[in-house]
Every structure is written in structure tokens, then in C-alpha cells.
Protein backbone atom coordinates (compact mmCIF):
# COMPACT_ATOMS: atom_id res chain seq x y z
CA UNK A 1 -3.24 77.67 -55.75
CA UNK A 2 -4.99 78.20 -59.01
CA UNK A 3 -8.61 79.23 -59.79
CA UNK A 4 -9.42 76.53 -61.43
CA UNK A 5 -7.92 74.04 -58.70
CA UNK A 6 -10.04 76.28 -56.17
CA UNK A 7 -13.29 75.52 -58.62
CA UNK A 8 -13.48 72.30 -59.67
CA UNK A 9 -10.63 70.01 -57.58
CA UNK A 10 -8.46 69.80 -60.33
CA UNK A 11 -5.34 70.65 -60.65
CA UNK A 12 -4.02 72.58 -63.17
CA UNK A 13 -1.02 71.52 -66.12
CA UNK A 14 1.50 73.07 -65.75
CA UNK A 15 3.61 74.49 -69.59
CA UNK A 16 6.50 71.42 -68.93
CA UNK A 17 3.32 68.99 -68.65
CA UNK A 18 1.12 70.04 -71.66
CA UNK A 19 -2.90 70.36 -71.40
CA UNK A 20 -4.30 66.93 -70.81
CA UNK A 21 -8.24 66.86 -71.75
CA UNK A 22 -10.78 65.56 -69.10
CA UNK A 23 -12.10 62.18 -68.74
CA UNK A 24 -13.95 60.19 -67.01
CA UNK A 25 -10.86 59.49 -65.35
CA UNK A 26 -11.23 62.23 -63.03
CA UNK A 27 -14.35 61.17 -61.80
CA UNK A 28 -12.97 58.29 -60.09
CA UNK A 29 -11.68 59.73 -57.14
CA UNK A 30 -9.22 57.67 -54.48
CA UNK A 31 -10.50 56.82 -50.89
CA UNK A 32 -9.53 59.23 -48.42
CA UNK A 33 -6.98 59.15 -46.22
CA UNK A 34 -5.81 55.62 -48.23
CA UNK A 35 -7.46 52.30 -48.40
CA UNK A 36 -6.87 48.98 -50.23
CA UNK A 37 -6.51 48.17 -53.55
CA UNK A 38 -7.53 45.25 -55.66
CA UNK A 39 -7.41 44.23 -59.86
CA UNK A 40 -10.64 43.54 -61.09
CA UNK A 41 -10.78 42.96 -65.02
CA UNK A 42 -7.37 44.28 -65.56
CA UNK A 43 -8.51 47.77 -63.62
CA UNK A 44 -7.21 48.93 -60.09
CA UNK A 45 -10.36 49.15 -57.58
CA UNK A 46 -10.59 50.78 -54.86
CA UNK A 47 -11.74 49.60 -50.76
CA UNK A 48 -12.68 52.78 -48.56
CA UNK A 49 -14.35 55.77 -47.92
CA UNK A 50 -14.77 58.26 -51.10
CA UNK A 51 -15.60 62.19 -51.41
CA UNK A 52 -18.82 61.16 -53.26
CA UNK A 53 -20.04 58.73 -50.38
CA UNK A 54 -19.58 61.52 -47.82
CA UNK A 55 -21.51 64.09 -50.14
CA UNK A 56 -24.49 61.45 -49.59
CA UNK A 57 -24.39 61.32 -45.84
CA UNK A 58 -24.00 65.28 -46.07
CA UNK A 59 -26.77 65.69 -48.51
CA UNK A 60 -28.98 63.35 -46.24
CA UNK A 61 -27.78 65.01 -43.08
CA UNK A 62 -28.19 68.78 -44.81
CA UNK A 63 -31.85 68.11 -46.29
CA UNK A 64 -33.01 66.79 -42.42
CA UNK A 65 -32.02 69.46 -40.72
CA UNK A 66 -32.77 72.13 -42.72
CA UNK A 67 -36.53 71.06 -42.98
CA UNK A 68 -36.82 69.59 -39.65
CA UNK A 69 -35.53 73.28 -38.76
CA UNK A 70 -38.08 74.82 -40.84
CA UNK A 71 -41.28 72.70 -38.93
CA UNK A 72 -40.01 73.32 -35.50
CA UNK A 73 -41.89 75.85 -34.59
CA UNK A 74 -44.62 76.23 -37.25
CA UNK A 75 -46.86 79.26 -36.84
CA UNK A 76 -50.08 80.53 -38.58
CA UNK A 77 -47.50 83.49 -40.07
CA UNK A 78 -44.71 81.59 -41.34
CA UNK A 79 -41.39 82.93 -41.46
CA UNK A 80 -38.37 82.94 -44.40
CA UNK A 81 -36.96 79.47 -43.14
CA UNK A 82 -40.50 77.97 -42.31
CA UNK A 83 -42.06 79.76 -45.49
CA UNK A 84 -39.22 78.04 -47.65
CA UNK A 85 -39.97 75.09 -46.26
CA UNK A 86 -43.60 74.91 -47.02
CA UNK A 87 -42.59 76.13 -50.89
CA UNK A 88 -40.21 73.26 -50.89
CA UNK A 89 -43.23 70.47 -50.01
CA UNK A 90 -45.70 72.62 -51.67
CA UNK A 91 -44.14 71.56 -54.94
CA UNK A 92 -43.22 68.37 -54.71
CA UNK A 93 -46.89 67.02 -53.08
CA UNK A 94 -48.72 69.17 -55.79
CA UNK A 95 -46.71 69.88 -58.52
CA UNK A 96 -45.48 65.80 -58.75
CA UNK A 97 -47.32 64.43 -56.44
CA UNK A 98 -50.72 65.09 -56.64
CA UNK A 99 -50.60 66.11 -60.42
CA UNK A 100 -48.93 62.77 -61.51
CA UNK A 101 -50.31 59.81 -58.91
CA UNK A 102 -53.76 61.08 -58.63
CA UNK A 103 -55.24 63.08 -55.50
CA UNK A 104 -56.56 59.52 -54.23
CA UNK A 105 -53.08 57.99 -53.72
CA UNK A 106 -50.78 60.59 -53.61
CA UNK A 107 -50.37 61.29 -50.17
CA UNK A 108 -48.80 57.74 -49.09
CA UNK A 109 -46.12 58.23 -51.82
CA UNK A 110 -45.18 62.53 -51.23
CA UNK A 111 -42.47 61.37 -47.92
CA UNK A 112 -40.65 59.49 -50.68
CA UNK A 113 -40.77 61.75 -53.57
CA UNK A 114 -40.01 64.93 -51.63
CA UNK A 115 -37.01 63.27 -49.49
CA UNK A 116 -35.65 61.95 -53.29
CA UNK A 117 -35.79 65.48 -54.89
CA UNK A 118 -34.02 67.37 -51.87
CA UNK A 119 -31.52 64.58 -51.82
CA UNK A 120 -31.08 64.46 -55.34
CA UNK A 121 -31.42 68.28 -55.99
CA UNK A 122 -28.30 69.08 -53.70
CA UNK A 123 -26.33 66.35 -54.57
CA UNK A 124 -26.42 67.73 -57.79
CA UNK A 125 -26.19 71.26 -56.49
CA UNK A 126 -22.90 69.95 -54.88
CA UNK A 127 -20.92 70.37 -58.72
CA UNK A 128 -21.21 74.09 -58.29
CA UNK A 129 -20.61 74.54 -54.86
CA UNK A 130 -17.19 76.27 -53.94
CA UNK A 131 -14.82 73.71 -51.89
CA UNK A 132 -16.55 70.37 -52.97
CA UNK A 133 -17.06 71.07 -56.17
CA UNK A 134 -18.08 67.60 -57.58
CA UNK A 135 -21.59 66.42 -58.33
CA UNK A 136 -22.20 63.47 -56.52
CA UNK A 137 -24.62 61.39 -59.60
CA UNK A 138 -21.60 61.98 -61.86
CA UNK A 139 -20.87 58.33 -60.23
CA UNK A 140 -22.49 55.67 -62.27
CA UNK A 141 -22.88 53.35 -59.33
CA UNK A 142 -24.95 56.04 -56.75
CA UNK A 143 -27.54 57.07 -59.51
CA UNK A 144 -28.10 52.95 -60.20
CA UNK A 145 -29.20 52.56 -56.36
CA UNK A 146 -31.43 54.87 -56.52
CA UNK A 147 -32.54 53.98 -59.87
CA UNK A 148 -32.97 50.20 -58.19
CA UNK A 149 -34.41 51.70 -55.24
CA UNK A 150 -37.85 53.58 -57.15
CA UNK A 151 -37.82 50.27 -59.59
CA UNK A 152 -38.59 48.25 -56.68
CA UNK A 153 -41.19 50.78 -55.09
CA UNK A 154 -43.36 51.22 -58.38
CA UNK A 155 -43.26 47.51 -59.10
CA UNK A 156 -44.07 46.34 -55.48
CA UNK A 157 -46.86 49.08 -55.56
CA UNK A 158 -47.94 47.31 -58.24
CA UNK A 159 -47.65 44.02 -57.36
CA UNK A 160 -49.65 44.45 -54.07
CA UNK A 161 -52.76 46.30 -55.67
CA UNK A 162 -53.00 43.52 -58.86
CA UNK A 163 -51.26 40.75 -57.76
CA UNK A 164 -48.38 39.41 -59.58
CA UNK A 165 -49.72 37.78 -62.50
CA UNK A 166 -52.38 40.66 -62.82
CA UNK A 167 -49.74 43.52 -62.48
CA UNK A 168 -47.07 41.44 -64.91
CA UNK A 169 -50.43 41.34 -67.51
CA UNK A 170 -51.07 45.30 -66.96
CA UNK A 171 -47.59 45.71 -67.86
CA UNK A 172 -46.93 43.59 -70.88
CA UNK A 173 -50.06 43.21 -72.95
CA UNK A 174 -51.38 46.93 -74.33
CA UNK A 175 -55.07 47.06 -73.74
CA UNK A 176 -56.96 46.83 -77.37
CA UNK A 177 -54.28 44.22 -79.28
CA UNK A 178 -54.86 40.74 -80.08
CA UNK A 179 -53.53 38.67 -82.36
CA UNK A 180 -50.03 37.83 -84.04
CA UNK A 181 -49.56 41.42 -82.93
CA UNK A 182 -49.18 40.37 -79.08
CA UNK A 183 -46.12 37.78 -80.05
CA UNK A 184 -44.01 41.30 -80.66
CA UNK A 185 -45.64 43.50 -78.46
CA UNK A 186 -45.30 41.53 -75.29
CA UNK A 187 -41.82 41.05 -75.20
CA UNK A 188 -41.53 44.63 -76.02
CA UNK A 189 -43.48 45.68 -73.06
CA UNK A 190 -42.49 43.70 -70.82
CA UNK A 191 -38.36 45.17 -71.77
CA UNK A 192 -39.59 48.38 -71.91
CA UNK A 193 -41.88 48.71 -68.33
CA UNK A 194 -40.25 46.08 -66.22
CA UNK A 195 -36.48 45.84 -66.99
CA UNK A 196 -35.28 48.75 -69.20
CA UNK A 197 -37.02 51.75 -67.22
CA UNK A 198 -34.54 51.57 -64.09
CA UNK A 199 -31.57 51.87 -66.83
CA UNK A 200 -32.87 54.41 -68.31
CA UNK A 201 -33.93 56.67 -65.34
CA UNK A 202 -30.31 56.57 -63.93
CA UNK A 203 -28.81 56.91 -67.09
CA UNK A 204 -30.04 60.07 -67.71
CA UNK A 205 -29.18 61.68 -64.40
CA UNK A 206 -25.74 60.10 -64.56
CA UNK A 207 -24.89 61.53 -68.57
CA UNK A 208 -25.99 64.84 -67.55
CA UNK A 209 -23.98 65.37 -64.75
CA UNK A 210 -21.09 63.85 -65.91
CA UNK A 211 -21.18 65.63 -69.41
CA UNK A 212 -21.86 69.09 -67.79
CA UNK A 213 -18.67 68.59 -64.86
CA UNK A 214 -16.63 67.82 -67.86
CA UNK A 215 -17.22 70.77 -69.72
CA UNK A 216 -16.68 72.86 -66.86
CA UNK A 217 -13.56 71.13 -66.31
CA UNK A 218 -12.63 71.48 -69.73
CA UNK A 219 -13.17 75.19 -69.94
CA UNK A 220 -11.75 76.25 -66.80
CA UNK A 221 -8.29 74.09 -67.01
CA UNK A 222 -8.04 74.88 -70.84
CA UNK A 223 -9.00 78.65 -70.71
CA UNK A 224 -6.06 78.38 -67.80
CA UNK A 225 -3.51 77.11 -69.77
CA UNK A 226 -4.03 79.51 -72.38
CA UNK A 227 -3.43 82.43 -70.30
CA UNK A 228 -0.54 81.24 -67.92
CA UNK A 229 1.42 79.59 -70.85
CA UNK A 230 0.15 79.96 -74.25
CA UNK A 231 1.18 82.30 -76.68
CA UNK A 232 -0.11 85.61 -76.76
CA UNK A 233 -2.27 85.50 -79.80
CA UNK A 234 -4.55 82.35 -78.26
CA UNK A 235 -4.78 84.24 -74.81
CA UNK A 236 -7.72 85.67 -75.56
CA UNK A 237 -8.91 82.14 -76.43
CA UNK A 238 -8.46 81.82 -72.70
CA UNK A 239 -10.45 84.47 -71.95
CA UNK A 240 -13.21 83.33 -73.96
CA UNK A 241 -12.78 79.88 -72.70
CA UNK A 242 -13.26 81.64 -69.25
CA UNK A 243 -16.22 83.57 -70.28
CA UNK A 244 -17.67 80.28 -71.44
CA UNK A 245 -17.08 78.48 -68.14
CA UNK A 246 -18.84 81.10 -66.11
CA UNK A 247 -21.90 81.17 -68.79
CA UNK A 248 -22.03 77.01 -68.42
CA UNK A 249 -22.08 77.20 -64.76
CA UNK A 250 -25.49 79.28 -64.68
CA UNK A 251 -26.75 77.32 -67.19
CA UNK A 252 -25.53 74.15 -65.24
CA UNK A 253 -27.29 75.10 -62.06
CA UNK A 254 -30.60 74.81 -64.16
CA UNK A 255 -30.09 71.71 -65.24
CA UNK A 256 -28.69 70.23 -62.02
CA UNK A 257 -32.79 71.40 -61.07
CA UNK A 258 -34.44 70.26 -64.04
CA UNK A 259 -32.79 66.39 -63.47
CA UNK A 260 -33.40 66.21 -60.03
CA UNK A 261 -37.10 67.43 -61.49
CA UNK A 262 -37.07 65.06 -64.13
CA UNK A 263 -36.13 62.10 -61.91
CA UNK A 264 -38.92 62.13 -59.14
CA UNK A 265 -41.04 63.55 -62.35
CA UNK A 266 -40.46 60.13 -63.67
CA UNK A 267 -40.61 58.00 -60.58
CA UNK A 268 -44.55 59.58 -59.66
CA UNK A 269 -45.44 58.64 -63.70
CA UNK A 270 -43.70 55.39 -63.04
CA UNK A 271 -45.82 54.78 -59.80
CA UNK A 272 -49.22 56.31 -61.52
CA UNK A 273 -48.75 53.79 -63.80
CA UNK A 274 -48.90 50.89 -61.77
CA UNK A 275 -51.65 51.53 -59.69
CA UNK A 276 -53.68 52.28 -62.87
CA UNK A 277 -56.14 49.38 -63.92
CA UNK A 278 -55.36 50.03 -67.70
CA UNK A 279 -52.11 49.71 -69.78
């Protein structure tokens, strides 16, 4: 079995076959063990249980455990698995938290933010981990529920501290303007606050972790072919096609961080900004 097979679930071309580019057609990934099919706009869909929909459950199952483990028994001298912990929480009740909402409402909000950026952070993580090697949010469909998810938190928060019509005003009509000016700036406030942030927020996680399993894909399989059946003046093309996947996968495993970062980042300013009083 090759390396790359081994690294990122794909397997190899062989020299009779030719070197097929990724996709995004090997992101959608069959139900295990079988399931239905069905045509839905002249595309085959799938019915059952996918690799990415048991990363969640693991990711949920992984990210309980591990800091339910770490504040079992809590002690005045932490140690490494309690003192992780209490880095871990540390950062996301401060650093996002606190920093972003405000230190009068943070606290009802930090369960939510720190569960998304553990859940988030190693589904994420899960591209670069040997054996599974496929990042979860490179799915379309699991970033937009969560994305649906926070855009119904924020605007309920909202909602329930102004009221609807008073929250809907906040939102729409930029303190300061009057005038002929509020016939275009309305409209565009309203798109831009109530119904284009919850596109945006998962299309962001979803590009970047699609983009970045493609190029590792594309690196690994293509530096591959090179070596096993190119000729031997583009082998070390391979080789530096190599080097180049090892070099993206460090710099991958920062941004898996920063998005996960950038996501609950976004969901605390989101949140901040409806319980202000001013637009």
C-alpha cells in the first residue's frame, strides 16, 4: 500500500491509468458498508452513514472525555492533563470570550464558544491525522449547520434583549444616517447582518479546508507518480513535489487552528453585536 494511500485515503494512479488531478470529487465519500442511492438533479445521492458523520460523533465524543477527564479530580496543583485543560478554557473564556462579548455577558455564552472551538478545532485537526486523514468541514453541508446553528443564537440573543422590531432596527438602520441615504443603506444592512453573515462564516471554514486537503492531495499523489513512473529527468520533480507536501502539512496544521479561531472569533463579535444598544 502506498504512502500516499496511507496519508490522505487516496489511492494512487497507477502508469496504465495516467495522473488524474483532485477534485472535489473526492470529497464526496460513499456510505459505509453500502446504502441507497437516489438521482437528484441529474446527480447520484447518497442514503447512509458517511466517514465525515462519524468524525462528528468522534470529535464530540473525543472533546467530552478528554476535558471531563481533565476536571475529575481538580486540585489546587494541577497536573499536565488538568493543567491543559484549564489552558484550553483559559483561552477561549478570555481570549474570545471575555475580550469580544464584554466581561458583563460573557460568561452565559463561554459553554458554547469553548464546546464550538474544541469541536471545530479537531475536526479540522482530523485532515492531518494518520488513518482518517480527511477534514471533516471540507463538507459543505456540516460547516452550514453550524453556520445555521450560531445565526440562530446571536439573532435570538438579540431578539430577546430588544425585541424584534427593536433588534431588526439595531441591525438595519446605522446610527447617525437619515435621509435618501437610509433607502440604500437599509437594505444593505439588513443583507449584510441578518442573512449574508451565516453564508459567509461557513464559507470560509469550508474553502479553507477544502482548498488546503486538495493541495495535499495534489502533491502527495502527483509527487508519487513522478517517482514510481515518470521519467527520470521529472523524478526529482517528485521529490520536490514531496518536499512541498510535507512543508504544506505544517503550514496546514496552523491554519486548521487559525479557522477554528476565526470561527468562534466571529460568532463572540457576532453575539457582541447584538446585545449592543448601538449599530
Amino acid at each position: 500500500m502506498s504512502f500516499a494511500l496511507n496519508r490522505l485515503g487516496a489511492v494512487a494512479p497507477t502508469a496504465e491509468e495516467g495522473f488524474t488531478p483532485p477534485g472535489p470529487g473526492d470529497f464526496d465519500l460513499p456510505p459505509i458498508g453500502g446504502g441507497s442511492t437516489f438521482e437528484f438533479m441529474g446527480q447520484t445521492m447518497y442514503l447512509g452513514v458517511t466517514k465525515p458523520m462519524l468524525q462528528l460523533v468522534l470529535a464530540a465524543a473525543v472533546v467530552f472525555w478528554f476535558f471531563y477527564a481533565a476536571a475529575k479530580k481538580r486540585s489546587m496543583v494541577p497536573g499536565k492533563l488538568q493543567y491543559v485543560g484549564e489552558v484550553g478554557y483559559g483561552f477561549t473564556r478570555n481570549s474570545i470570550g471575555r475580550d469580544i462579548i464584554g466581561s458583563r455577558d460573557f460568561m452565559r455564552f463561554v459553554p458554547y464558544l469553548f464546546a464550538l472551538f474544541f469541536f471545530i478545532l479537531l475536526n479540522n485537526f482530523f485532515g492531518s491525522i494518520p488513518f482518517i486523514q480527511f477534514p471533516s468541514f471540507s463538507r459543505s453541508g456540516m460547516v452550514y449547520s453550524l453556520a445555521i446553528l450560531s445565526w440562530i443564537i446571536y439573532n435570538a440573543v438579540g431578539i430577546k434583549k430588544h425585541g424584534f422590531g427593536g433588534y431588526f432596527r439595531l441591525q438595519s438602520v446605522p446610527s447617525g444616517i437619515k435621509g435618501p441615504m437610509l433607502l440604500l443603506l437599509v437594505p444593505l444592512e439588513f443583507m449584510s447582518n441578518i442573512l449574508v453573515r451565516p453564508v459567509t462564516l461557513a464559507l470560509r471554514l469550508f474553502a479553507n479546508m477544502l482548498a488546503g486537503h486538495l493541495l495535499l492531495i495534489l502533491f502527495a499523489l502527483g509527487g508519487e507518480y513522478l517517482l514510481l513512473h515518470g521519467a527520470a529527468l521529472v523524478k526529482p520533480v517528485g521529490i520536490l513535489a514531496w518536499l512541498l507536501f510535507i512543508a504544506i502539512s505544517f503550514l496546514e496544521l496552523l491554519i486548521q487552528f487559525l479557522q477554528a479561531y476565526v470561527f468562534v472569533l466571529l460568532n463572540a463579535m457576532y453575539i457582541s453585536g447584538a446585545l449592543a444598544d448601538e449599530h
